[in-house]
Protein backbone atom coordinates (compact mmCIF):
# COMPACT_ATOMS: atom_id res chain seq x y z
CA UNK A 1 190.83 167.35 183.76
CA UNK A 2 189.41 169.44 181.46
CA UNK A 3 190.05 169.91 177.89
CA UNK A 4 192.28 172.75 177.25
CA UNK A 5 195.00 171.42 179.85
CA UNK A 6 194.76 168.17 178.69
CA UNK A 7 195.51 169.62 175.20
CA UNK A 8 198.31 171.12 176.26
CA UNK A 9 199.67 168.65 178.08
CA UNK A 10 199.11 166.42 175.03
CA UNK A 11 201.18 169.29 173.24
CA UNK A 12 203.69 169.42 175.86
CA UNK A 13 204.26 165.37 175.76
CA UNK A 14 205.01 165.30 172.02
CA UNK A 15 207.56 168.32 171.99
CA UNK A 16 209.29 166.50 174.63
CA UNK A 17 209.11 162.87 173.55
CA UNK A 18 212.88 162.34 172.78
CA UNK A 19 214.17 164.48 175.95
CA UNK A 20 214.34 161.20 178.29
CA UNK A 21 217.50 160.08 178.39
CA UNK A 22 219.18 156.44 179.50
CA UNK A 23 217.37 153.26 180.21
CA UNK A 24 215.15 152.72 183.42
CA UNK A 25 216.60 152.48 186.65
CA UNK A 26 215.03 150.52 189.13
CA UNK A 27 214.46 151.76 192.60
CA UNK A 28 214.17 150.42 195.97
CA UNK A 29 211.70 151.67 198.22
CA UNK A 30 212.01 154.92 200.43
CA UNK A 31 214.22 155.99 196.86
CA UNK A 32 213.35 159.32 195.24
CA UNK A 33 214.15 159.80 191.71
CA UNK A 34 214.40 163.83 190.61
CA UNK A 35 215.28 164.82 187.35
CA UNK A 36 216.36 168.40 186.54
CA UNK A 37 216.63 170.42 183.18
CA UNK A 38 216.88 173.92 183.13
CA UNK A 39 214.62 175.69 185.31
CA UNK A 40 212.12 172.06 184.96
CA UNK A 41 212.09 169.74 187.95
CA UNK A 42 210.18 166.95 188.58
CA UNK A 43 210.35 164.65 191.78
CA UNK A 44 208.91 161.28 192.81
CA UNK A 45 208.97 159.36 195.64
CA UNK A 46 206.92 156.40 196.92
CA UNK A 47 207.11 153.87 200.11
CA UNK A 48 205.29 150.41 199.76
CA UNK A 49 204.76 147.39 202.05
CA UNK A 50 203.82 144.14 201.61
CA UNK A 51 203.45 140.88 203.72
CA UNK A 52 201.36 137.52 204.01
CA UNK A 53 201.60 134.62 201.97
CA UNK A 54 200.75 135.34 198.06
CA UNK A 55 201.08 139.30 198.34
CA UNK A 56 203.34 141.31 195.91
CA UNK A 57 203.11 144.99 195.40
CA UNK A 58 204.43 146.77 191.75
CA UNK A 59 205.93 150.01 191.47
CA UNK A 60 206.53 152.50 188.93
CA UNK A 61 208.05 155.97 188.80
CA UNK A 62 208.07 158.04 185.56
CA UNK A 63 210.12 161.86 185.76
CA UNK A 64 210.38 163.58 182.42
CA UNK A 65 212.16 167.41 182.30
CA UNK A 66 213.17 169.19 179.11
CA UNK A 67 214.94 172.99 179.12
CA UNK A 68 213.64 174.28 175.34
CA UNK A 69 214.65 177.51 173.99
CA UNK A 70 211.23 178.14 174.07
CA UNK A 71 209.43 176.43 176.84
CA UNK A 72 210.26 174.26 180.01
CA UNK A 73 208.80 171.28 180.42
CA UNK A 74 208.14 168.66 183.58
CA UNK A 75 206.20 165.87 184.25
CA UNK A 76 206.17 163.57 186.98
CA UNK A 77 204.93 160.08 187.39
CA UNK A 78 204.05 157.26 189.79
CA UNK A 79 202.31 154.45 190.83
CA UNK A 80 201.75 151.45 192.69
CA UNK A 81 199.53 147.98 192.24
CA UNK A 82 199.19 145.57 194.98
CA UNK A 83 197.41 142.54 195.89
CA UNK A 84 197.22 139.70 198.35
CA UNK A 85 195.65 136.80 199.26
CA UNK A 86 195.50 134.68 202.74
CA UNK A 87 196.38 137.19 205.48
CA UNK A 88 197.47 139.96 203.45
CA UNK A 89 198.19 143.26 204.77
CA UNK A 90 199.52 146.23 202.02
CA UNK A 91 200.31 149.96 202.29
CA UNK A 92 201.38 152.56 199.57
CA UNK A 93 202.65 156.29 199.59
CA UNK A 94 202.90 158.02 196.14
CA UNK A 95 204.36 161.73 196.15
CA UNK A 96 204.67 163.66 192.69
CA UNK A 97 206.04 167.14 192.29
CA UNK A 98 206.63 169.17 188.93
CA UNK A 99 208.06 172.58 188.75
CA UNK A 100 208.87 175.35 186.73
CA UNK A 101 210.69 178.67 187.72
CA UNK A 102 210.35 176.84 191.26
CA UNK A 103 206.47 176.96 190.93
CA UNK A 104 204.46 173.61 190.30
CA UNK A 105 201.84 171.54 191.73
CA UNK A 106 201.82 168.76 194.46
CA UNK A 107 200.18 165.72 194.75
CA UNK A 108 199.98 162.86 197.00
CA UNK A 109 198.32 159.75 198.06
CA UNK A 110 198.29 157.13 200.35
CA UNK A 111 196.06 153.72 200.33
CA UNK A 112 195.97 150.64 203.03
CA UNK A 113 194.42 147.36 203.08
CA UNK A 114 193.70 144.21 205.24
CA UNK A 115 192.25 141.01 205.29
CA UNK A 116 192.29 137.77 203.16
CA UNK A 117 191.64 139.07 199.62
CA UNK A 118 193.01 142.66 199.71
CA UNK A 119 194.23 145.37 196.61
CA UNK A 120 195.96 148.47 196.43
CA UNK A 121 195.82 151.38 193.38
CA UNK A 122 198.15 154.37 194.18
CA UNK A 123 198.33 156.83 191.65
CA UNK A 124 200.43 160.53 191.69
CA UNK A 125 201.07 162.74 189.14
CA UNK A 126 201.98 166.34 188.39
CA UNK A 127 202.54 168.42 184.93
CA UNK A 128 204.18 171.85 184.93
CA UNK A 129 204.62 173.84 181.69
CA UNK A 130 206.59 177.21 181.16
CA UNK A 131 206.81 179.35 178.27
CA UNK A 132 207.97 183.41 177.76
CA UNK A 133 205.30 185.37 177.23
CA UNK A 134 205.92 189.01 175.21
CA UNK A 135 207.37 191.82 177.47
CA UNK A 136 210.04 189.59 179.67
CA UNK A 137 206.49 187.62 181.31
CA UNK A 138 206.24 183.99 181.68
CA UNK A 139 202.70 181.50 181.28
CA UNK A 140 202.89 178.35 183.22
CA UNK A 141 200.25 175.91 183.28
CA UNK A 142 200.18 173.03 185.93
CA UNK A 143 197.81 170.05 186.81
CA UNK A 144 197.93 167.45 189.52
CA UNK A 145 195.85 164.50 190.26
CA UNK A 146 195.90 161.61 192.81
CA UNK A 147 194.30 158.42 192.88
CA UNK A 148 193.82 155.45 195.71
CA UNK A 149 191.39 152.80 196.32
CA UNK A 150 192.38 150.15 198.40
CA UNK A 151 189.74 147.35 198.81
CA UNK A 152 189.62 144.54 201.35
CA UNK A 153 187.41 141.28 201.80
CA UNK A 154 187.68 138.76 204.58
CA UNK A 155 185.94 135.94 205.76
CA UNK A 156 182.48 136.11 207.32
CA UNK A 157 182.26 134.72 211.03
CA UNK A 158 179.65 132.23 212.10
């Protein structure tokens, strides 16, 4: 990412620290969770698996949208950590989507593993930003990034 987005995305973050509202809810998987403000949407969605003994997978969605007199604002967030042991098998699928005025960037990843010692990183997220602009215009800025390594290492034969 380079500098000048990440600066305003920095920006953007701070004027909108105080517009999430309630306390987390937690979701199952195959849930979405969309939050709307204004002409701001952001939308996350994410499907793990997990089995063999000693194999747990962690989730985490993050959706953040603020309607300002001045700007629009919308950030989405997600992720997923997962590890096994024995005969693990895991699977993720992140999907983040931020928009502004209906325009916004998309991103999306998907990671797998197999074996005895096996680990999943899923990462997704999306930043739009929206602000007038002199003569009735608009300026948006948006950024995306995904992430996935998955990483698996089973026993040599002899």
């Amino acid at each position: 990412m380079n500098k000048a987005v990440a600066g305003w995305t920095g920006i953007a973050m701070l004027l909108t620290a105080g517009a999430q509202a309630g306390t987390p809810i937690q979701l199952t998987d195959r849930q979405m969770d969309i939050v709307t403000a204004g002409s701001a949407k952001a939308v996350s969605a994410l499907q793990t698996s997990a089995s063999g003994r000693s194999t747990a997978m962690q989730t985490w969605v993050g959706n953040i949208a603020a309607a300002l007199p001045a700007r629009d604002f919308a950030q989405s967030r997600t992720a997923v950590l997962g590890s096994g042991r024995g005969n693990a098998s895991l699977g993720a699928d992140t999907f983040s989507r931020s928009t502004v005025d209906g325009l916004g960037p998309s991103a999306a990843s998907a990671a797998a593993a197999t074996g005895d010692l096996a680990t999943v990183y899923d990462v997704a997220g999306t930043t739009a930003i929206g602000t007038p602009a002199g003569l009735g215009g608009r300026i948006g800025i948006a950024n995306s990034l995904a992430v996935t390594t998955s990483f698996s290492a089973g026993k040599m034969a002899r």
